[in-house]
Protein backbone atom coordinates (compact mmCIF):
# COMPACT_ATOMS: atom_id res chain seq x y z
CA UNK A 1 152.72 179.70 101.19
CA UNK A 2 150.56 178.04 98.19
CA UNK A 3 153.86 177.08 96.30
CA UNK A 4 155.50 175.85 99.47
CA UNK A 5 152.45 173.41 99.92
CA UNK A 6 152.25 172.35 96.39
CA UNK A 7 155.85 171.73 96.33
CA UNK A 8 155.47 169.38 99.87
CA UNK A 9 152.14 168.15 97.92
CA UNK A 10 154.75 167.19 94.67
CA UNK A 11 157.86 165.63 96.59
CA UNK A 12 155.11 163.15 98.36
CA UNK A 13 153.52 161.88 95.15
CA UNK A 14 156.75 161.48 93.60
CA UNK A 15 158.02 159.62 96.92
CA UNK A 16 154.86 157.37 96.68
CA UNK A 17 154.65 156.39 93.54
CA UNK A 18 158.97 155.44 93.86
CA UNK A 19 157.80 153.29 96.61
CA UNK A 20 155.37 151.71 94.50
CA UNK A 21 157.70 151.15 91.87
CA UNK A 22 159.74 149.33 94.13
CA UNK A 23 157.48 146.90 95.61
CA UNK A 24 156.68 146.25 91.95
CA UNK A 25 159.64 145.10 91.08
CA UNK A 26 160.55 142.80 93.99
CA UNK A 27 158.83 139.57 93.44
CA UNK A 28 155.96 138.04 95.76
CA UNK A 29 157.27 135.52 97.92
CA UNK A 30 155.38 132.59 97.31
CA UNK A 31 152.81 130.99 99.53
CA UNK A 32 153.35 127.77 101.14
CA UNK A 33 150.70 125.78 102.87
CA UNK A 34 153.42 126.34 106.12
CA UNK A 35 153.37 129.82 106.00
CA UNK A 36 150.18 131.87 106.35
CA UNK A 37 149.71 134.98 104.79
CA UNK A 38 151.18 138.20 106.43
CA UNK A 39 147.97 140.03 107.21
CA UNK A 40 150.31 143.42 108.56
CA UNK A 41 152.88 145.28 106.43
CA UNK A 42 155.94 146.12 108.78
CA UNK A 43 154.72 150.02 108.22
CA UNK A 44 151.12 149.47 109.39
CA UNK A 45 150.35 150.86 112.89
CA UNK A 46 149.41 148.55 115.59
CA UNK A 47 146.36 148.71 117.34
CA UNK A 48 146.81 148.55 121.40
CA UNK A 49 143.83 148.54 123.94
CA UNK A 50 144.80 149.65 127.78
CA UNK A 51 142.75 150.03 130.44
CA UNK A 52 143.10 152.74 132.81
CA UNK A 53 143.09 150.98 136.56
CA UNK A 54 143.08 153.50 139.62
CA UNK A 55 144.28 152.59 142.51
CA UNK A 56 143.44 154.99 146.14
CA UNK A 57 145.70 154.60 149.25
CA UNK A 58 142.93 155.44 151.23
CA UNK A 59 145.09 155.16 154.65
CA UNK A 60 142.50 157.53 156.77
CA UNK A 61 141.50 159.65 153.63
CA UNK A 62 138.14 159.25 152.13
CA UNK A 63 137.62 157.34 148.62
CA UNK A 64 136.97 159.96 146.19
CA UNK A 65 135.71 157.28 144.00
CA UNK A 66 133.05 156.52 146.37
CA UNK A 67 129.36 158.68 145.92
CA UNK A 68 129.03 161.49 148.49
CA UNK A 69 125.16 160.59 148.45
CA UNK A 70 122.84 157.36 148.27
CA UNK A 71 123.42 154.17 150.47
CA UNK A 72 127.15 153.78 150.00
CA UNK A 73 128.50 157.03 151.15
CA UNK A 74 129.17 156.17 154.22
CA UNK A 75 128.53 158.48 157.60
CA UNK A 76 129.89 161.84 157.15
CA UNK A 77 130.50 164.07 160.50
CA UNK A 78 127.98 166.70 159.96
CA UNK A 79 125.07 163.26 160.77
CA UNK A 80 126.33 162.27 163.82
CA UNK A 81 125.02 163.11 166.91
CA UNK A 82 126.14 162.84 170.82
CA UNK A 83 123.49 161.29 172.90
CA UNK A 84 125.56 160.48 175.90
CA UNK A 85 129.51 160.04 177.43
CA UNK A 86 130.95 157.73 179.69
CA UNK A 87 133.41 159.57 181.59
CA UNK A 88 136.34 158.05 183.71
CA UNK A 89 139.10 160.06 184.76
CA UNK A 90 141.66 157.41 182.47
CA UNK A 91 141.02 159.04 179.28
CA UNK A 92 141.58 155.94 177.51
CA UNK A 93 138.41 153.99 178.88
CA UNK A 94 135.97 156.93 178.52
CA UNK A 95 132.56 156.31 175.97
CA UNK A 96 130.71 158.35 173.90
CA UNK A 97 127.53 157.36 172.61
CA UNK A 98 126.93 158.54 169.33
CA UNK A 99 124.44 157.90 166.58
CA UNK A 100 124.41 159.17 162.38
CA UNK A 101 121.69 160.16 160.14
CA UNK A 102 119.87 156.33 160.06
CA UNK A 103 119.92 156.04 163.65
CA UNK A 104 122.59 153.41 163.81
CA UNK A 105 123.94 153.39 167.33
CA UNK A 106 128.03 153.42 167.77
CA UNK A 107 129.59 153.39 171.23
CA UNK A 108 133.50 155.50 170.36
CA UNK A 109 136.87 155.63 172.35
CA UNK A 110 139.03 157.69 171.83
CA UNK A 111 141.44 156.70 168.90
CA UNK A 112 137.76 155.17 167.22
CA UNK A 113 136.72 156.14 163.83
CA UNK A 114 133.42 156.90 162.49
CA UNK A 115 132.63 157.98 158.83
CA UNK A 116 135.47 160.75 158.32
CA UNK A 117 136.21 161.76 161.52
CA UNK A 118 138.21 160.47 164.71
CA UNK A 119 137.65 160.95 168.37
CA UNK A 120 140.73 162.73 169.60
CA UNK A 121 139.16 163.51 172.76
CA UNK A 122 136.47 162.83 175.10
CA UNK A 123 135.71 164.94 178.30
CA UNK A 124 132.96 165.40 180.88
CA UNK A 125 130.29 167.27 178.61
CA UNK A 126 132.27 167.19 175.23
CA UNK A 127 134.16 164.89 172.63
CA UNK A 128 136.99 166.20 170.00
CA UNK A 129 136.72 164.43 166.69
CA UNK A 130 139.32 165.31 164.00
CA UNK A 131 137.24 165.18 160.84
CA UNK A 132 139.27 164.73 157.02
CA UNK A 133 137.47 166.33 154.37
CA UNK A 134 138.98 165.49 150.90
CA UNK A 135 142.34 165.45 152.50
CA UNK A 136 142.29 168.51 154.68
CA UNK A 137 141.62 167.72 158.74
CA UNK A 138 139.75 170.21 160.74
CA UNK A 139 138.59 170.04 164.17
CA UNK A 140 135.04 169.72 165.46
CA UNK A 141 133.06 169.35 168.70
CA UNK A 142 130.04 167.95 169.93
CA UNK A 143 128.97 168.51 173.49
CA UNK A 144 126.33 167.32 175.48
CA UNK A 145 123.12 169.54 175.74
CA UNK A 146 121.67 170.40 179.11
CA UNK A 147 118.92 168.07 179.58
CA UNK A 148 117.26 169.34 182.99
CA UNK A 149 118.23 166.48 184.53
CA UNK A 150 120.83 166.40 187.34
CA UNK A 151 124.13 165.37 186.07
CA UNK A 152 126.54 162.98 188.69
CA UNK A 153 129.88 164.52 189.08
């Protein structure tokens, strides 16, 4: 293995120092006010800076590039709470009242999105929210808790 290295080691200095030979012998060009200087030999590696740019096609898919904590991350599903529905027999102009983890008040139809999760349904004493989790859906419910009070019907 030692010989086969020394060998490589040999053909390379003798390669080199041809090289140099060569350039030798070729004559400089000679500078003209004109023509500046070539600062790169043709052999010389260029040096290229990229920047990476990510792009998300969020669609109904939460940003992974967003914190999950602090004041930007949004509402997430497991804050929200159901404080009250709005029911009418068209499912379509039924309410849920519905408020996260800072108390911010939302009034939801179905189709509505809040945070990660979608109301798919809204009934007398419960609402169906389809809830996307770093791409996976699940669903969840929230219903009503009995109060005491007399409930209209």
């Amino acid at each position: 293995m030692r010989t086969l290295d020394r060998a490589c080691l040999t053909a390379l200095l003798i390669a080199g120092a041809a090289a140099g030979q060569a350039e030798a012998q070729e004559p400089a060009a000679p500078q003209t006010p004109e023509t500046p200087p070539a600062v790169a030999m043709a052999g010389d590696p260029r040096l290229v800076f990229e920047r990476e740019v990510f792009t998300y096609p969020g669609r109904a898919r939460r940003d992974p590039f967003m914190p999950l904590t602090g004041q930007n991350a949004g509402i997430l599903f497991s804050d929200v709470k159901l404080h009250m529905i709005l029911f009418d027999e068209n499912p379509g102009r039924s309410i849920a009242a519905v408020s996260d983890a800072a108390n911010q008040q939302y009034r939801l139809r179905r189709g509505d999105s809040i945070g990660n999760a979608t109301v798919v349904d809204i009934g007398r004493t419960r609402v169906v929210f389809s809830v996307s989790d770093f791409g996976i859906r699940r669903q969840e419910v929230l219903e009503l808790k009995p109060t005491g009070r007399s409930v209209l019907r």
